[in-house]
C-alpha atoms as a PDB file:
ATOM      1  CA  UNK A   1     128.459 120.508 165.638  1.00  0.00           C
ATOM      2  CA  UNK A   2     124.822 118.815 165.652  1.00  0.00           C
ATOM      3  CA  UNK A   3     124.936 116.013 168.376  1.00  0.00           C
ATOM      4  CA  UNK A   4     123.029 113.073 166.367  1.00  0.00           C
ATOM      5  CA  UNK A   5     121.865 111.506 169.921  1.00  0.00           C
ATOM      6  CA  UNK A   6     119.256 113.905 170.799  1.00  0.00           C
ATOM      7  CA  UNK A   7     117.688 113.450 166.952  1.00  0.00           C
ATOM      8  CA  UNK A   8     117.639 110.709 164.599  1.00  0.00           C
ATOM      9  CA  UNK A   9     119.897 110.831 162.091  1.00  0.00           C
ATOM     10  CA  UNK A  10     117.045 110.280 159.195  1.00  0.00           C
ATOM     11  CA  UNK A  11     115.467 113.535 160.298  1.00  0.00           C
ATOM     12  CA  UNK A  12     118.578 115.475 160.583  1.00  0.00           C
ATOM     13  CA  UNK A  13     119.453 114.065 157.069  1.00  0.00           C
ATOM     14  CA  UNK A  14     115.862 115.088 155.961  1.00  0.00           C
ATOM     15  CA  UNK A  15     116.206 118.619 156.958  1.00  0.00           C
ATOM     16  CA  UNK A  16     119.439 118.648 155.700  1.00  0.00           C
ATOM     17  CA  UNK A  17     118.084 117.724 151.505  1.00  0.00           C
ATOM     18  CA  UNK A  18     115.406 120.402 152.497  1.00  0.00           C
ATOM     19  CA  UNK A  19     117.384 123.804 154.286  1.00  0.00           C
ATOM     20  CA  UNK A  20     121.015 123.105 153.549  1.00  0.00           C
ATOM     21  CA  UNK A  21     123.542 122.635 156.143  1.00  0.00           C
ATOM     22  CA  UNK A  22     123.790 125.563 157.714  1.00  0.00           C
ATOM     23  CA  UNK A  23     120.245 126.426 157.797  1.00  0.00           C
ATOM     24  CA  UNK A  24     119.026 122.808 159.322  1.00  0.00           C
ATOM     25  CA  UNK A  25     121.960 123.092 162.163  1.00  0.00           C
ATOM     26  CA  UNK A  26     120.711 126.573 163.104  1.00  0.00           C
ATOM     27  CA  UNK A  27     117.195 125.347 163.575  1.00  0.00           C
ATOM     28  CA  UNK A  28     118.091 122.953 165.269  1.00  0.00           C
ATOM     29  CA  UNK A  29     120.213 124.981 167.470  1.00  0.00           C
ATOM     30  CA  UNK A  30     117.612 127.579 167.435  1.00  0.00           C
ATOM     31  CA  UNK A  31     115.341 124.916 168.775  1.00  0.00           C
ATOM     32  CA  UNK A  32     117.245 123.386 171.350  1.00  0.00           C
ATOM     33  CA  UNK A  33     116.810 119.514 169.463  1.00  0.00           C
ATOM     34  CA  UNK A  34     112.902 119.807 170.250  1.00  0.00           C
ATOM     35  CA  UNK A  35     112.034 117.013 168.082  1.00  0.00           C
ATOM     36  CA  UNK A  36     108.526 117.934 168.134  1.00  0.00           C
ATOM     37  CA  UNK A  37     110.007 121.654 166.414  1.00  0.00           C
ATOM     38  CA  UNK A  38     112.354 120.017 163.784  1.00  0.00           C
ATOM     39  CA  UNK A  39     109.444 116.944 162.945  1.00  0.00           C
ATOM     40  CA  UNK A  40     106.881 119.537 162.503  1.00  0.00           C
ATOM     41  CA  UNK A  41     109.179 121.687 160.164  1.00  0.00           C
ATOM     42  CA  UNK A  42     110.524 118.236 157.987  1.00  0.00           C
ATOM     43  CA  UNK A  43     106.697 117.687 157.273  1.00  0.00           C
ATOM     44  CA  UNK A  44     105.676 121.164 156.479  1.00  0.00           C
ATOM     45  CA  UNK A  45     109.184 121.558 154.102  1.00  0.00           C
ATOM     46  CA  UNK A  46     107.672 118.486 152.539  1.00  0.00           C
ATOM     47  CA  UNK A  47     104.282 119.558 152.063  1.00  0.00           C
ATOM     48  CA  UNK A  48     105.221 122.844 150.580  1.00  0.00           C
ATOM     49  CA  UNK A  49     108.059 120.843 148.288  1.00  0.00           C
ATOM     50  CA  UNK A  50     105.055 118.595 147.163  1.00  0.00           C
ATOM     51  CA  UNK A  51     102.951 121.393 146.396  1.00  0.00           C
ATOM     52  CA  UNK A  52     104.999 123.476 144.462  1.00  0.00           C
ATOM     53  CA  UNK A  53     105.656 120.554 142.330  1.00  0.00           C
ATOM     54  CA  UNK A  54     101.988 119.892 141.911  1.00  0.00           C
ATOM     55  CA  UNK A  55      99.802 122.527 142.237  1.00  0.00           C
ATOM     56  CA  UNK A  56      96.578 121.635 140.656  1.00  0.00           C
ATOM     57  CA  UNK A  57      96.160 118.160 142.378  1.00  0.00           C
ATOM     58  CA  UNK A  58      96.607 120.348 145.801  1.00  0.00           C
ATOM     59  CA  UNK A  59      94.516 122.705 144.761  1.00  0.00           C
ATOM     60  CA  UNK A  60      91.876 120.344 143.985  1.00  0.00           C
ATOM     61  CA  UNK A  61      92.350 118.643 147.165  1.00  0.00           C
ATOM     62  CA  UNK A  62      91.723 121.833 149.137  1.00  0.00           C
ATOM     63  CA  UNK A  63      88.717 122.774 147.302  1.00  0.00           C
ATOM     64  CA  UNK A  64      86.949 119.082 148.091  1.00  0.00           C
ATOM     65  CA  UNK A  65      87.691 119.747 151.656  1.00  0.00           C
ATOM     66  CA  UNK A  66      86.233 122.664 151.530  1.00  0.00           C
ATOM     67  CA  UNK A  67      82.770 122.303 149.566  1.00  0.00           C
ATOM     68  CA  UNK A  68      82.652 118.913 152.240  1.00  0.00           C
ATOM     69  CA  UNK A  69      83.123 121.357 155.242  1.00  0.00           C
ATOM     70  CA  UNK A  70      80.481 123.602 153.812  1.00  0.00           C
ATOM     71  CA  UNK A  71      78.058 120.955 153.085  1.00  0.00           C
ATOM     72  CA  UNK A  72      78.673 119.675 156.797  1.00  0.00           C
ATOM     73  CA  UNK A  73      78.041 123.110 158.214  1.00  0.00           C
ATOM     74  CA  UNK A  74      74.719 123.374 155.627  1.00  0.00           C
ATOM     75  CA  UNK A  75      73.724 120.493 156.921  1.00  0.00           C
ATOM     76  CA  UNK A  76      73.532 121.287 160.608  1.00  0.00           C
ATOM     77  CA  UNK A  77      72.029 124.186 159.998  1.00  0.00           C
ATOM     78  CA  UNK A  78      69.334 122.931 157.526  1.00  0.00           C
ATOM     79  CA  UNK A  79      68.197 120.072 159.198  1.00  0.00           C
ATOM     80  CA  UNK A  80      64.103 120.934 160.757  1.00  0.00           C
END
């Protein structure tokens, strides 16, 4: 049994709707109720939830980073 003191119920509830039951108490378990551990994992089961349901607009999102982390690193270089 998951005691809800050392995490917040949300979060539990959150991981939960993303790993099932049994998955989300073994983690937790597994983690010894390290927030910082089970917070992490609720944002990057969110993240990958998000991008599976829209790849493009991710994909897009990634490639402006990039080109504007290239142009930064052209720039330093470039500059006489």
């Amino acid at each position: 049994m998951i005691d809800l003191d050392k995490i917040p119920k949300d979060d539990y509830l959150q991981l939960v709707e993303l790993m099932g039951k049994e998955d989300a108490e073994a983690f937790i378990e597994k983690k010894q109720y390290n927030y910082y551990d089970i917070s992490l994992k609720i944002l990057f089961l969110r993240l990958k939830k998000n991008i599976k349901k829209k790849p493009r607009l991710f994909l897009l999102i990634f490639l402006i980073i990039l080109a504007l982390v290239i142009l930064y690193y052209l720039d330093l270089f470039l500059i006489i």
